[in-house]
Protein backbone atom coordinates (compact mmCIF):
# COMPACT_ATOMS: atom_id res chain seq x y z
CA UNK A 1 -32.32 -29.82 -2.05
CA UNK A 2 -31.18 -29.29 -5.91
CA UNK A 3 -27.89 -28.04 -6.59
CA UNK A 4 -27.98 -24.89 -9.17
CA UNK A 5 -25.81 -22.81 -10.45
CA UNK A 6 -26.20 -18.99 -8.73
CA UNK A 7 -24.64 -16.40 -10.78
CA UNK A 8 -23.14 -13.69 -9.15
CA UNK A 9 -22.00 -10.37 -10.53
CA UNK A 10 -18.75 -8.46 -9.17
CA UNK A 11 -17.21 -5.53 -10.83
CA UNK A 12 -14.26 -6.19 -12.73
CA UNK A 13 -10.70 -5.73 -11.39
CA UNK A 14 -8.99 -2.64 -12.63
CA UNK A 15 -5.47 -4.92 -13.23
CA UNK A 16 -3.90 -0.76 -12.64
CA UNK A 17 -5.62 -0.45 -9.18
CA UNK A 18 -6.31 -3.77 -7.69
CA UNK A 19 -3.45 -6.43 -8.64
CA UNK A 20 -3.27 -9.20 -5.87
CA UNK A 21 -0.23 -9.81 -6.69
CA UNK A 22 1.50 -6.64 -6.29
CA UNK A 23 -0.28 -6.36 -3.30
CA UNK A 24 1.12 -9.81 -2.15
CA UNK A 25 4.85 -8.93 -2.81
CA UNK A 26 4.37 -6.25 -0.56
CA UNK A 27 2.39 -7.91 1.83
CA UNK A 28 5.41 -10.50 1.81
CA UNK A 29 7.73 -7.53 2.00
CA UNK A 30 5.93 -5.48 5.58
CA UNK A 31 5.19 -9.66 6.69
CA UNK A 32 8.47 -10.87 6.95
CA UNK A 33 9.80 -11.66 10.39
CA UNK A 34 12.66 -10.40 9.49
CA UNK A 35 10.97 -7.22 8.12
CA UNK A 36 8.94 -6.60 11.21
CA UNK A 37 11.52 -6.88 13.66
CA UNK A 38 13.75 -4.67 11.41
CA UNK A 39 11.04 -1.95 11.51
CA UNK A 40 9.70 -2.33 15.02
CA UNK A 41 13.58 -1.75 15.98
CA UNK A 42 14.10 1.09 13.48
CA UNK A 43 11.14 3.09 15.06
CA UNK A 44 12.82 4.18 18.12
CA UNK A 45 15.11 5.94 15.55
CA UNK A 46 18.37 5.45 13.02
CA UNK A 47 20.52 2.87 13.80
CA UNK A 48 24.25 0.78 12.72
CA UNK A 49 24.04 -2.19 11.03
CA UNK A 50 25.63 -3.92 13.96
CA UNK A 51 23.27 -2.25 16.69
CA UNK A 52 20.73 -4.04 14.68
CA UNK A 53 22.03 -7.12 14.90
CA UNK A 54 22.26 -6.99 18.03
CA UNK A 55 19.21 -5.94 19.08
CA UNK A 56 17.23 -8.26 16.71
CA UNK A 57 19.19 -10.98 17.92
CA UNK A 58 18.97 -14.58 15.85
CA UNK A 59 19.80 -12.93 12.73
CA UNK A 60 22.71 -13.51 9.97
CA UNK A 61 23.97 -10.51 9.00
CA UNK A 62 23.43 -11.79 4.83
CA UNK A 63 19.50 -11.69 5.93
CA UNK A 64 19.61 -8.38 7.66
CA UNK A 65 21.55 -7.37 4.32
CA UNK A 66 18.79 -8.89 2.69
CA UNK A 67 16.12 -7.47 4.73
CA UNK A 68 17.25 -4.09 4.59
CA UNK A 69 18.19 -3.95 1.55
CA UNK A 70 14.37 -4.82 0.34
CA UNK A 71 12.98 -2.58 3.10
CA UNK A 72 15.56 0.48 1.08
CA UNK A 73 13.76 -1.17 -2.13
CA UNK A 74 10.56 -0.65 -0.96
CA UNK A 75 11.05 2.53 0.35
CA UNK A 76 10.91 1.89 3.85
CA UNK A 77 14.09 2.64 5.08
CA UNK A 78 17.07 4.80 4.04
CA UNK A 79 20.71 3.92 3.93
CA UNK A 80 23.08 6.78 4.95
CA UNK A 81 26.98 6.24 4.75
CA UNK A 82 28.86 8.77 6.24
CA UNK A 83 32.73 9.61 4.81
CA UNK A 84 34.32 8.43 7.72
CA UNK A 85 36.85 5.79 8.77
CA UNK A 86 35.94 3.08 9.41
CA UNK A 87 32.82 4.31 6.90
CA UNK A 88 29.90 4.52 9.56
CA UNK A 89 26.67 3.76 7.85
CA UNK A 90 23.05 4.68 9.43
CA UNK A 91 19.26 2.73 8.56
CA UNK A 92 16.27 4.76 9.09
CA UNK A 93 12.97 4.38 8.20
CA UNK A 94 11.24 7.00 5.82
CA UNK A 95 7.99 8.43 5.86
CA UNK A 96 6.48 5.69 4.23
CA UNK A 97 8.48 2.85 6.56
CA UNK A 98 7.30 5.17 10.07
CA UNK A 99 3.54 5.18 8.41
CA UNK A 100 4.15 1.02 9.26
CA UNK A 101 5.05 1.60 12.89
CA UNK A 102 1.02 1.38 14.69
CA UNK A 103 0.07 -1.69 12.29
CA UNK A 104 3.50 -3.57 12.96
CA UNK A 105 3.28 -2.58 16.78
CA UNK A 106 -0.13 -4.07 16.62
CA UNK A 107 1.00 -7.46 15.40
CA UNK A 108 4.28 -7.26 16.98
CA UNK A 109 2.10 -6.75 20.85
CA UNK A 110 -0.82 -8.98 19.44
CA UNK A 111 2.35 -11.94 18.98
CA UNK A 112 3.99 -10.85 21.92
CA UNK A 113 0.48 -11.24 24.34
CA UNK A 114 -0.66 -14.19 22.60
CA UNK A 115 2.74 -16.83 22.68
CA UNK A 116 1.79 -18.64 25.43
CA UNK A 117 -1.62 -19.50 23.92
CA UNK A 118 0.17 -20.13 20.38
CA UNK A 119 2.89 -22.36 22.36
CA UNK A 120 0.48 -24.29 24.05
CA UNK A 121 -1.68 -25.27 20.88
CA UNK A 122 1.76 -26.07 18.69
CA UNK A 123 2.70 -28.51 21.82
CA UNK A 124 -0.84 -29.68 21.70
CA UNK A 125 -0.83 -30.22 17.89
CA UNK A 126 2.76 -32.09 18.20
CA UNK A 127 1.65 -34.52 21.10
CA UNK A 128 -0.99 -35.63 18.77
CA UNK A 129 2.12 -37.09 16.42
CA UNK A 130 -0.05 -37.83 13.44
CA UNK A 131 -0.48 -34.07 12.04
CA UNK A 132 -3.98 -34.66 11.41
């Protein structure tokens, strides 16, 4: 068998339309654990910063600031303060962050269904004690 060189033709990438990595900081963005619990939670409607929390359980509340604050970024969620006292403040998701709920549900149910399967191969993998 001789090795050769096989030349291949692609169109070129439109830098305007297809830029991986704008596509990867939002890929990072909608990937986040963080990010998908905050969304899977916020589809069932608006909801305190504390309710959150709570709900999402395991979280510090400087990365749900963090979180939501990229998610309001993005465009995904809206942060509503309302004038009263204490100040009572709302997170929502938009338009945009709702058009994430059936993909997110998908990997959210896919993890969920699957974690006994992915547990077993990590314990697997770890008996083994070299990595390799």
């Amino acid at each position: 068998m001789e090795l050769r060189h096989i030349e291949v033709t692609a169109e070129p990438i439109d830098p305007g339309s297809h830029d991986c990595r704008l596509v990867g900081s939002v890929l990072s963005r909608i990937g986040d654990k963080w990010s998908v619990l905050v969304v899977m939670t916020l589809s069932d409607g608006p909801r305190r910063f504390n309710e959150l929390k709570r709900i999402i359980g395991g979280i510090s509340q400087r990365m749900l600031t963090f979180t939501l604050r990229g998610l309001e970024r993005d465009g995904l969620v809206t942060r509503t303060m309302f004038p009263t006292i204490p100040p009572r403040v709302d997170y929502e998701l938009t338009d945009l962050g709702r058009s994430l709920h059936v993909p997110v549900m998908a990997l959210g149910t896919w993890a969920f269904a699957h974690l006994p399967e992915i547990q077993e191969a990590r314990s697997r993998f770890d008996r083994r004690g070299d990595g390799a």
